[in-house]
C-alpha atoms as a PDB file:
ATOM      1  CA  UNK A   1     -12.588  19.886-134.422  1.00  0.00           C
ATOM      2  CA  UNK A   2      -9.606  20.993-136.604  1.00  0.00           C
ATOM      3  CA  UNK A   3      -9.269  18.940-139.879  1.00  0.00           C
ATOM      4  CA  UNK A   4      -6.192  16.421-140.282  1.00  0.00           C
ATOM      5  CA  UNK A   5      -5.176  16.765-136.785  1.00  0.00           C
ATOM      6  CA  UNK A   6      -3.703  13.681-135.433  1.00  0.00           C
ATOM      7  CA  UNK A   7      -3.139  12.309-131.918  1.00  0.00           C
ATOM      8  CA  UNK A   8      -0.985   9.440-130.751  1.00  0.00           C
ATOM      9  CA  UNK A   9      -1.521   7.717-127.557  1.00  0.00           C
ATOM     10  CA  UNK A  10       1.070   5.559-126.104  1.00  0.00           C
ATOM     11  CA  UNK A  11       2.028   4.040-122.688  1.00  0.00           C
ATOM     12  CA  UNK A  12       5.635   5.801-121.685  1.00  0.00           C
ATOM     13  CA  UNK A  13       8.367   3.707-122.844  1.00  0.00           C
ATOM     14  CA  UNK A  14      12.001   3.012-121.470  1.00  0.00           C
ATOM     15  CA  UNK A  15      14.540   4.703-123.957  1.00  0.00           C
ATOM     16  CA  UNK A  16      12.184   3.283-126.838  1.00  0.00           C
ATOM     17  CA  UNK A  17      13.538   2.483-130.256  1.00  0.00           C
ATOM     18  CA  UNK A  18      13.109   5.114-133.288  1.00  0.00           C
ATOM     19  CA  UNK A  19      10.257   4.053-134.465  1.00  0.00           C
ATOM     20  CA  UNK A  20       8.616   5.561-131.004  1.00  0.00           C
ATOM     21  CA  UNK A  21       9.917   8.677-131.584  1.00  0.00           C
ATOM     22  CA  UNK A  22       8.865   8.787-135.537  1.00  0.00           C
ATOM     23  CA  UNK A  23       5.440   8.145-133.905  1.00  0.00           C
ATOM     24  CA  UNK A  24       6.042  11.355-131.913  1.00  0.00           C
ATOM     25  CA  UNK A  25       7.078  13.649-134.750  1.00  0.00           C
ATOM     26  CA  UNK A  26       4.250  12.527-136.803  1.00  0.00           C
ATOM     27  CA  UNK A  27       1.414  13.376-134.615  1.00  0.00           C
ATOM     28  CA  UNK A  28       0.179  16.979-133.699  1.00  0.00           C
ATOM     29  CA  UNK A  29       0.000  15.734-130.153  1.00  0.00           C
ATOM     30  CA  UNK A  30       1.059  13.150-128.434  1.00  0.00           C
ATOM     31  CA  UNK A  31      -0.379  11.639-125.117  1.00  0.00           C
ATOM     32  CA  UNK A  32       1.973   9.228-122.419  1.00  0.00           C
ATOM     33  CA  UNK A  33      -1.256   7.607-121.060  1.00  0.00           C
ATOM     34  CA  UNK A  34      -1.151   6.392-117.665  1.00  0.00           C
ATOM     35  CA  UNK A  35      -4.711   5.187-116.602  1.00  0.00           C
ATOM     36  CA  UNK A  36      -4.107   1.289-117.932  1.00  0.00           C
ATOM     37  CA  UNK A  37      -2.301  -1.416-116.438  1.00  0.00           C
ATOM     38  CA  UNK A  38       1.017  -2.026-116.424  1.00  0.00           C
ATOM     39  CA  UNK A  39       1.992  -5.276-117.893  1.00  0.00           C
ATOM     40  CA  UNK A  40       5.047  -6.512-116.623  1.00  0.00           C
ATOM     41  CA  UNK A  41       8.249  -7.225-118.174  1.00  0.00           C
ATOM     42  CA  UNK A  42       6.817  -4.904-121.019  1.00  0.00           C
ATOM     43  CA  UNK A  43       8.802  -1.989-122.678  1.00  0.00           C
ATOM     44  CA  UNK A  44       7.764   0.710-120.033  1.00  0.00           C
ATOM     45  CA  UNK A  45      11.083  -0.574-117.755  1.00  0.00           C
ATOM     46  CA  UNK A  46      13.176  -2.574-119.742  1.00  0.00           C
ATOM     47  CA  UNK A  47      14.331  -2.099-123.470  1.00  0.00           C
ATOM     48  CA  UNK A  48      17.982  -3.553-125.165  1.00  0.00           C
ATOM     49  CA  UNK A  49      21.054  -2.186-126.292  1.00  0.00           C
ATOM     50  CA  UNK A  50      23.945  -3.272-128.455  1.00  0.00           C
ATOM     51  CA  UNK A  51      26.581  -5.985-126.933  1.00  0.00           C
ATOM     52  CA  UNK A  52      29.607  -4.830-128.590  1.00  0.00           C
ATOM     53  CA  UNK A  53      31.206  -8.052-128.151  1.00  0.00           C
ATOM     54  CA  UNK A  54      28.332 -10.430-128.977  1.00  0.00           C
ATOM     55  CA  UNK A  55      25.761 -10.584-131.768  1.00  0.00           C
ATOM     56  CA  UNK A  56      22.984 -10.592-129.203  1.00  0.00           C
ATOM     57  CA  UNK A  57      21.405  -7.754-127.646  1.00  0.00           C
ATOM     58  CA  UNK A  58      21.548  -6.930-123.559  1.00  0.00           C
ATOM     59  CA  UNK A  59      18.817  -5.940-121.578  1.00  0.00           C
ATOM     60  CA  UNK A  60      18.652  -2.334-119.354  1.00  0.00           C
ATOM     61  CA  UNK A  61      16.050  -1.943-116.889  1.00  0.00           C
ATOM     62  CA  UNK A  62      14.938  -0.170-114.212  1.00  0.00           C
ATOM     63  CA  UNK A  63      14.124  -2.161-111.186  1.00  0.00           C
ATOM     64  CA  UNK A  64      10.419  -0.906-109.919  1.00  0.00           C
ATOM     65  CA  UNK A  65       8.477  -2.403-106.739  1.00  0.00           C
ATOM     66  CA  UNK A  66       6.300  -5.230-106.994  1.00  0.00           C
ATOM     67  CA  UNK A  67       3.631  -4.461-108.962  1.00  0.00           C
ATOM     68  CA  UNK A  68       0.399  -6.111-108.369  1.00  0.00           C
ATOM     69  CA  UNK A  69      -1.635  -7.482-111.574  1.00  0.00           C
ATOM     70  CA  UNK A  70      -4.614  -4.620-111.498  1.00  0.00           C
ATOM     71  CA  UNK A  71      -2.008  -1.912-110.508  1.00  0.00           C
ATOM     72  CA  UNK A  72      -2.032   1.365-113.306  1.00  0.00           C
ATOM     73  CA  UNK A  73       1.210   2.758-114.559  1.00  0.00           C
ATOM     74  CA  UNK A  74       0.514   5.859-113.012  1.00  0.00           C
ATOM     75  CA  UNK A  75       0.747   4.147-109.220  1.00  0.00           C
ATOM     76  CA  UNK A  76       4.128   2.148-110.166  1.00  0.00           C
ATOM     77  CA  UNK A  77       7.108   3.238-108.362  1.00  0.00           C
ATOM     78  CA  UNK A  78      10.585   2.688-109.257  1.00  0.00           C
ATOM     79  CA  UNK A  79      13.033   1.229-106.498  1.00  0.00           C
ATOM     80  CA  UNK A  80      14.387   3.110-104.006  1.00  0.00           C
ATOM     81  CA  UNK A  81      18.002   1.618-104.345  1.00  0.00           C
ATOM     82  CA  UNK A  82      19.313   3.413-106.633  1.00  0.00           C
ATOM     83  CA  UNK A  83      21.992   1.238-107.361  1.00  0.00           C
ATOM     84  CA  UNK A  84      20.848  -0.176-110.913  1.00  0.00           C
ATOM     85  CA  UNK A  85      21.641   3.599-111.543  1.00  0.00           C
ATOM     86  CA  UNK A  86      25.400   2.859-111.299  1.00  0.00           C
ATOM     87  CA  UNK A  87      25.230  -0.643-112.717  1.00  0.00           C
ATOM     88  CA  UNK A  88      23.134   0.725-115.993  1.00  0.00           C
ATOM     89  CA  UNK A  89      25.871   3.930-116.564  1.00  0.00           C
ATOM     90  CA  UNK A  90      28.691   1.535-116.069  1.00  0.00           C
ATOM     91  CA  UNK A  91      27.060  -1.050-118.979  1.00  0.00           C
ATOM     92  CA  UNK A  92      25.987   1.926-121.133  1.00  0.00           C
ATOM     93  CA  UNK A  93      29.996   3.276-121.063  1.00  0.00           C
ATOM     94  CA  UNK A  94      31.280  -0.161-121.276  1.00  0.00           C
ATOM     95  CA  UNK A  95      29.326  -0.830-124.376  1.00  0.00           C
ATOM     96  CA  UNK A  96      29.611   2.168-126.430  1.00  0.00           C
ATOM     97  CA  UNK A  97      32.644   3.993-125.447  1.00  0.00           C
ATOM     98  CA  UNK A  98      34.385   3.338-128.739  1.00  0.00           C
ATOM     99  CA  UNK A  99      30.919   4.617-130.457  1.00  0.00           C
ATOM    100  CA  UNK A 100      31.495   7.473-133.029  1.00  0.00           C
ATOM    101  CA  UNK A 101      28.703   9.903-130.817  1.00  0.00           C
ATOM    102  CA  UNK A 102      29.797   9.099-127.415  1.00  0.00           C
ATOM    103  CA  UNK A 103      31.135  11.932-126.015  1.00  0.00           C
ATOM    104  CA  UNK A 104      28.558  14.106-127.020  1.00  0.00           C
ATOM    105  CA  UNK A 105      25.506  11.544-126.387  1.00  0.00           C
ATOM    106  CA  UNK A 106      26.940   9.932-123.522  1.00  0.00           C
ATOM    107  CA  UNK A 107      26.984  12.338-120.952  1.00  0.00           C
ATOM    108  CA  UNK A 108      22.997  13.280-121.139  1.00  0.00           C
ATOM    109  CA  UNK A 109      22.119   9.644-121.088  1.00  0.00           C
ATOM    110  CA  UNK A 110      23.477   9.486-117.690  1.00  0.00           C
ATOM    111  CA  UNK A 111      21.974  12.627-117.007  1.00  0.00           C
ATOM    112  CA  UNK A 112      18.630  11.039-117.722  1.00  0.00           C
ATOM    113  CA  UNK A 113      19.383   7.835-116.037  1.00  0.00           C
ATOM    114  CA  UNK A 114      20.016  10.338-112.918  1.00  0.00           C
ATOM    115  CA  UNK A 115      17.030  11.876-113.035  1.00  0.00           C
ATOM    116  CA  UNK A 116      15.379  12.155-109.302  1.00  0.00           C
ATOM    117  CA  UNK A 117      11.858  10.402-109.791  1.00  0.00           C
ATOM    118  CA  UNK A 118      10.228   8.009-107.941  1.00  0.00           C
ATOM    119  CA  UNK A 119       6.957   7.410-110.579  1.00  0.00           C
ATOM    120  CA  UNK A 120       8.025   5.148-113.508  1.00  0.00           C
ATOM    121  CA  UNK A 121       5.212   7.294-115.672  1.00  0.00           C
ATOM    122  CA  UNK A 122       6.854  10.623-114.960  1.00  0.00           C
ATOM    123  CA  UNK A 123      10.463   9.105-114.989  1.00  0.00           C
ATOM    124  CA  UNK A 124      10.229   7.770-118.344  1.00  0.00           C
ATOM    125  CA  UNK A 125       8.111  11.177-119.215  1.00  0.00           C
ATOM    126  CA  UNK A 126      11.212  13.206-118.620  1.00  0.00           C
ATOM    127  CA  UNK A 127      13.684  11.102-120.836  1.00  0.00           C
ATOM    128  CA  UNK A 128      11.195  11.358-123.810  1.00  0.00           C
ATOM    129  CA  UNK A 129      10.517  15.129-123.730  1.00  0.00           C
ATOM    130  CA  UNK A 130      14.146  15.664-122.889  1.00  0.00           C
ATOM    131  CA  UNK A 131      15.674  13.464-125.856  1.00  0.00           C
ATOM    132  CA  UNK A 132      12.649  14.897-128.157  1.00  0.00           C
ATOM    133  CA  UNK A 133      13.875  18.156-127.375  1.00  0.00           C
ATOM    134  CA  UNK A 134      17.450  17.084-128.284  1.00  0.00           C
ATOM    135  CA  UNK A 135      15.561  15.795-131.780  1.00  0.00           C
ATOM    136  CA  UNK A 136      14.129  18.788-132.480  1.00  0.00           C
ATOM    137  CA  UNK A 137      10.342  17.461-132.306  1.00  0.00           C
ATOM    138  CA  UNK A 138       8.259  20.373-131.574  1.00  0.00           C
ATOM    139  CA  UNK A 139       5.274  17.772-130.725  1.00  0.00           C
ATOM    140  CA  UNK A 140       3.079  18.900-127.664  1.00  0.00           C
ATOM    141  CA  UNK A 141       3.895  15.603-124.985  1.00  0.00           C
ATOM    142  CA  UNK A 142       0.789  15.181-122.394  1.00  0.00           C
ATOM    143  CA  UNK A 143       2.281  13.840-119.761  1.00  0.00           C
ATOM    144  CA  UNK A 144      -0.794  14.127-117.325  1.00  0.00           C
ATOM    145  CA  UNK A 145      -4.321  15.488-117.524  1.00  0.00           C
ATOM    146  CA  UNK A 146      -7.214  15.103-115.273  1.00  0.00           C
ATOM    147  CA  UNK A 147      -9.462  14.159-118.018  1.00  0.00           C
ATOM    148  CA  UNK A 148      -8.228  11.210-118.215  1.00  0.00           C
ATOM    149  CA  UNK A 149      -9.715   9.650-115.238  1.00  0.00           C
ATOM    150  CA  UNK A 150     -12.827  10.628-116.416  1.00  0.00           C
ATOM    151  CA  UNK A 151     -12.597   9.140-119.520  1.00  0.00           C
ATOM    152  CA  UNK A 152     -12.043   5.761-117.845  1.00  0.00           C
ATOM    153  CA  UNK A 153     -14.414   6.491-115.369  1.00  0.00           C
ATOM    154  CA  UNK A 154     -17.163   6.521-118.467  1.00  0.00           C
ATOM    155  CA  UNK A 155     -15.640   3.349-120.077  1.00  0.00           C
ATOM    156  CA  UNK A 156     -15.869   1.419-117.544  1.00  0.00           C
ATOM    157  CA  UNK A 157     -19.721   2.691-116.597  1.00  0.00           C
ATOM    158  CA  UNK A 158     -20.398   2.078-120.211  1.00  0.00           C
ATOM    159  CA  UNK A 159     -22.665  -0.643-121.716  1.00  0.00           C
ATOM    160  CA  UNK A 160     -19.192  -1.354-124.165  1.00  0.00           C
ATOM    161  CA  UNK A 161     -17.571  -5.164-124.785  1.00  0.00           C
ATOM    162  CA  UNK A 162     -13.753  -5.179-123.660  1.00  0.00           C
ATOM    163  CA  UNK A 163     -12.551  -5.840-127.075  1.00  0.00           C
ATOM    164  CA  UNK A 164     -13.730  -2.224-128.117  1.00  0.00           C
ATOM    165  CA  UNK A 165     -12.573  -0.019-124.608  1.00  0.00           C
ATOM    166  CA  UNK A 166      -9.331  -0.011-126.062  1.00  0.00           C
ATOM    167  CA  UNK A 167     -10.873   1.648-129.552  1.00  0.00           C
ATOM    168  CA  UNK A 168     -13.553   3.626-127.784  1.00  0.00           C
ATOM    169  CA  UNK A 169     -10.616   5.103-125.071  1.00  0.00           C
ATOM    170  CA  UNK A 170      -8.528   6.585-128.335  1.00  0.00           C
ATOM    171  CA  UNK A 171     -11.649   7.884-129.936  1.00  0.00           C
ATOM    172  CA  UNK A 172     -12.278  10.513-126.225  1.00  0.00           C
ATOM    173  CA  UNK A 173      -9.054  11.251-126.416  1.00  0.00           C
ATOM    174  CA  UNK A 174      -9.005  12.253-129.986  1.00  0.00           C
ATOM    175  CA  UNK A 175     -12.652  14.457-129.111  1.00  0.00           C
ATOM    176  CA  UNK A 176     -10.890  15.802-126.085  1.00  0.00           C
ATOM    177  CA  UNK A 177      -7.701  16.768-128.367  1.00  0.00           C
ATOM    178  CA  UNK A 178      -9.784  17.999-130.591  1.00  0.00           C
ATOM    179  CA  UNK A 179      -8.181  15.898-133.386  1.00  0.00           C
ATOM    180  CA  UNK A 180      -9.906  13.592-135.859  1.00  0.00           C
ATOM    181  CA  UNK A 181      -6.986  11.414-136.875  1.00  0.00           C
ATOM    182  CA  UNK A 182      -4.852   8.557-134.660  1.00  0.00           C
ATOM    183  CA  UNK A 183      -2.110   7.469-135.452  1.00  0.00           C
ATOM    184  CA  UNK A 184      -0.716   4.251-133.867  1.00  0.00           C
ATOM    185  CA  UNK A 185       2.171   1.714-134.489  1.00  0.00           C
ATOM    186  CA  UNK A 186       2.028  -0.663-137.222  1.00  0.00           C
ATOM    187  CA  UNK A 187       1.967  -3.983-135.158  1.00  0.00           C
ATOM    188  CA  UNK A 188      -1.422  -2.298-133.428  1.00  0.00           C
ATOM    189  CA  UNK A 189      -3.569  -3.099-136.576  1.00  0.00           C
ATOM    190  CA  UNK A 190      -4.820  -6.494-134.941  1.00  0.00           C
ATOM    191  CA  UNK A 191      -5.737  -4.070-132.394  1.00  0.00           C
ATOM    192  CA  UNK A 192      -8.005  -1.286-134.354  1.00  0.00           C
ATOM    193  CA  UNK A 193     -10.542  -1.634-136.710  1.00  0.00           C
ATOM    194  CA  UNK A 194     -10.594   1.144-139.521  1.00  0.00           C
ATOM    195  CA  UNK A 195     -14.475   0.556-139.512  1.00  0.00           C
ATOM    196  CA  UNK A 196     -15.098   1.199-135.879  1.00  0.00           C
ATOM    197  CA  UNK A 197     -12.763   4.339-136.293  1.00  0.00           C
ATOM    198  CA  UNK A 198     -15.503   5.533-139.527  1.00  0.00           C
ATOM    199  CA  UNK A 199     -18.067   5.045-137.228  1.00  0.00           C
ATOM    200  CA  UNK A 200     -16.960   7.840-135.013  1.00  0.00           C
ATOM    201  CA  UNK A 201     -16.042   9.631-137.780  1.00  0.00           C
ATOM    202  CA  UNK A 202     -12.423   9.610-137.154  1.00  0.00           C
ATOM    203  CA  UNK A 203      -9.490   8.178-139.293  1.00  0.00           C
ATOM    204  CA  UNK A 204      -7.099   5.575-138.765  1.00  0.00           C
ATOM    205  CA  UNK A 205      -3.987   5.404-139.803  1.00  0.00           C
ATOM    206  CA  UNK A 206      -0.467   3.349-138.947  1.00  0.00           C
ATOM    207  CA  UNK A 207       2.857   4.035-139.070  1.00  0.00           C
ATOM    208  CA  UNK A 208       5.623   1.539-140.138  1.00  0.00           C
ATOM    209  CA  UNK A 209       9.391   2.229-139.935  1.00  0.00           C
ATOM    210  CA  UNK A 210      11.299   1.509-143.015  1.00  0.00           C
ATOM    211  CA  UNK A 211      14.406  -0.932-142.266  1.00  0.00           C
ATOM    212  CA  UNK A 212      17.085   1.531-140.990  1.00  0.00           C
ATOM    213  CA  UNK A 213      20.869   0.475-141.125  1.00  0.00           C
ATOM    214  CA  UNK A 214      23.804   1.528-139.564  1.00  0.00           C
ATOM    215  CA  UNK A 215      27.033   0.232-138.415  1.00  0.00           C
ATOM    216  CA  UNK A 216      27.308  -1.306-134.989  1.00  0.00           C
ATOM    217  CA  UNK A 217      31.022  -1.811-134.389  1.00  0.00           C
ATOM    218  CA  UNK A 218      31.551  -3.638-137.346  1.00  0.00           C
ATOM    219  CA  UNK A 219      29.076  -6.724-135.830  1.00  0.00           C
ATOM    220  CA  UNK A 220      25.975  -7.872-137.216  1.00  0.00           C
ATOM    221  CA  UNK A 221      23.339  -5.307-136.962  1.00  0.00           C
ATOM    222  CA  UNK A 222      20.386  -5.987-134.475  1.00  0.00           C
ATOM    223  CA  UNK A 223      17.379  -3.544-135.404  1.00  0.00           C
ATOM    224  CA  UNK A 224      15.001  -1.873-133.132  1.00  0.00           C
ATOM    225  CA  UNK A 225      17.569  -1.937-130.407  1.00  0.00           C
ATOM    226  CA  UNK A 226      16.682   1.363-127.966  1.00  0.00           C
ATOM    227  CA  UNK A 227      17.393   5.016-129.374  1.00  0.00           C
ATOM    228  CA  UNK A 228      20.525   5.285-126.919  1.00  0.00           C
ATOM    229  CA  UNK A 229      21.815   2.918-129.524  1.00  0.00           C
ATOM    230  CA  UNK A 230      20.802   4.791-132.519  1.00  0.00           C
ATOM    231  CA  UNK A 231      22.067   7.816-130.778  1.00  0.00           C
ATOM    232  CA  UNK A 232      25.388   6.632-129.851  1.00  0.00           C
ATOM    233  CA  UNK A 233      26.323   5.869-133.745  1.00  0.00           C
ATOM    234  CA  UNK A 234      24.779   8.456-135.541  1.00  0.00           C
ATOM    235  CA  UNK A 235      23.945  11.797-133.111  1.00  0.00           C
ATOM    236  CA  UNK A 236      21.283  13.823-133.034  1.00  0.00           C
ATOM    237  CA  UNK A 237      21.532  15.340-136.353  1.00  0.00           C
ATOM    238  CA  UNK A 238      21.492  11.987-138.060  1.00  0.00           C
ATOM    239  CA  UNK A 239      19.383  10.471-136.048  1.00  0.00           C
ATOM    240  CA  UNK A 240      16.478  13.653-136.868  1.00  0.00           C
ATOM    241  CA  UNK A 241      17.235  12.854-140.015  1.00  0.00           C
ATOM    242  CA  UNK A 242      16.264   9.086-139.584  1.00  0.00           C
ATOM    243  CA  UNK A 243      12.698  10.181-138.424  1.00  0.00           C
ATOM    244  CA  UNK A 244      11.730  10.402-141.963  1.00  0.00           C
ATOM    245  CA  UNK A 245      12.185   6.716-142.479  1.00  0.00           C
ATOM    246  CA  UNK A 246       8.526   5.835-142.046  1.00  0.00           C
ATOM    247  CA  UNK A 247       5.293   5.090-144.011  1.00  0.00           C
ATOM    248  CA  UNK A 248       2.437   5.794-143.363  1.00  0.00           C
ATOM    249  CA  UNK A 249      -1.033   3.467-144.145  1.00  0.00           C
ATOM    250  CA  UNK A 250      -4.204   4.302-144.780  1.00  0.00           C
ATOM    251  CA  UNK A 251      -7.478   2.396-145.122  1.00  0.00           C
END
């Protein structure tokens, strides 16, 4: 097991906000986990951009087929009208066509949005590596691995309570990463214990974004809105430069 390596394990978000993608760049590998249930109206098809004309943010999502309440994000399939396509570019332009990025961010948004995939997991797989790429974040993305199934295979077998699946799940993925560290977003400390982690002789730490600013059309600024939005008035370069923005904490 190499010293200091860290993996993050997240369920693949919808054009996430920065803070997602600081995640990301901080970790030596990062894994889009699929074998948990999807929770609906949750941040895997929905997320919110900037209203130009109202203080308030808007909502873009993409439209999947009814999901029952024990169905995994890896068997959730996105609509087959492709409509919300055309309804989501049209928004996108009508919001941020005046941004100062637009003509360079714009068109591969759309490009994303266009994407031909029918599985929300892979889907929203291909718009993170893609706009990672465009970030220069050199982070390994698992998108898939037939391990996986096995590890939840064993957790569910195992004599375990269900408030510590969630702990025990990251600590075989770190062994099968061969990584000692995870790393997981600051509003998940409710959520892991840094004793449980010492126990498996792994470390825990968080990361928190600092409070990032920048002007939205002259409007009050909304925070956290999705990295389109972040994209759109700052560009790629900028917005690299915005992954630095972040703490990290420690037991």
């Amino acid at each position: 097991m190499l010293l200091n390596k860290k993996v993050a394990v997240m369920q693949p978000y919808f054009f996430p906000y920065i803070g997602y993608f600081q995640l990301i760049n901080e970790a030596d590998i990062f894994v889009l986990y699929d074998k948990v249930t999807y929770r609906k109206s949750s941040w895997i098809n929905r997320n919110r951009i900037k209203d130009k004309g109202n203080s308030s943010p808007v909502y873009i999502t993409v439209p999947v087929k009814k999901p029952s309440s024990y169905d995994l994000i890896e068997e959730i399939k996105i609509s087959e009208n492709n409509n919300w396509k055309n309804k989501l570019k049209n928004l996108i332009y009508y919001n941020y066509k005046r941004a100062a990025f637009f003509d360079k961010i714009y068109p591969d948004i759309i490009d994303l949005i266009f994407h031909e995939e029918q599985s929300l997991h892979l889907y929203n797989s291909n718009i993170l590596v893609k706009i990672c790429d465009k970030l220069s974040i050199a982070t390994p993305i698992i998108t898939q691995h037939e391990q996986h199934s096995i590890i939840e295979n064993l957790l569910m077998k195992g004599d375990i309570s269900q408030d510590d699946i969630k702990q025990q799940r990251v600590v075989e993925l770190c062994n099968l990463y061969n990584a000692n560290v995870y790393i997981n977003p600051i509003n998940g400390m409710d959520l892991y214990s840094f004793e449980f982690f010492t126990q498996k002789n792994k470390d825990l730490r968080f990361i928190e974004t600092d409070f990032i600013e920048y002007s939205q059309f002259k409007t009050p600024f909304l925070e956290n809105l999705s990295v389109i939005d972040v994209l759109m008035h700052n560009g790629y370069e900028r917005t690299e430069e915005l992954l630095q923005k972040r703490k990290l904490i420690s037991k």
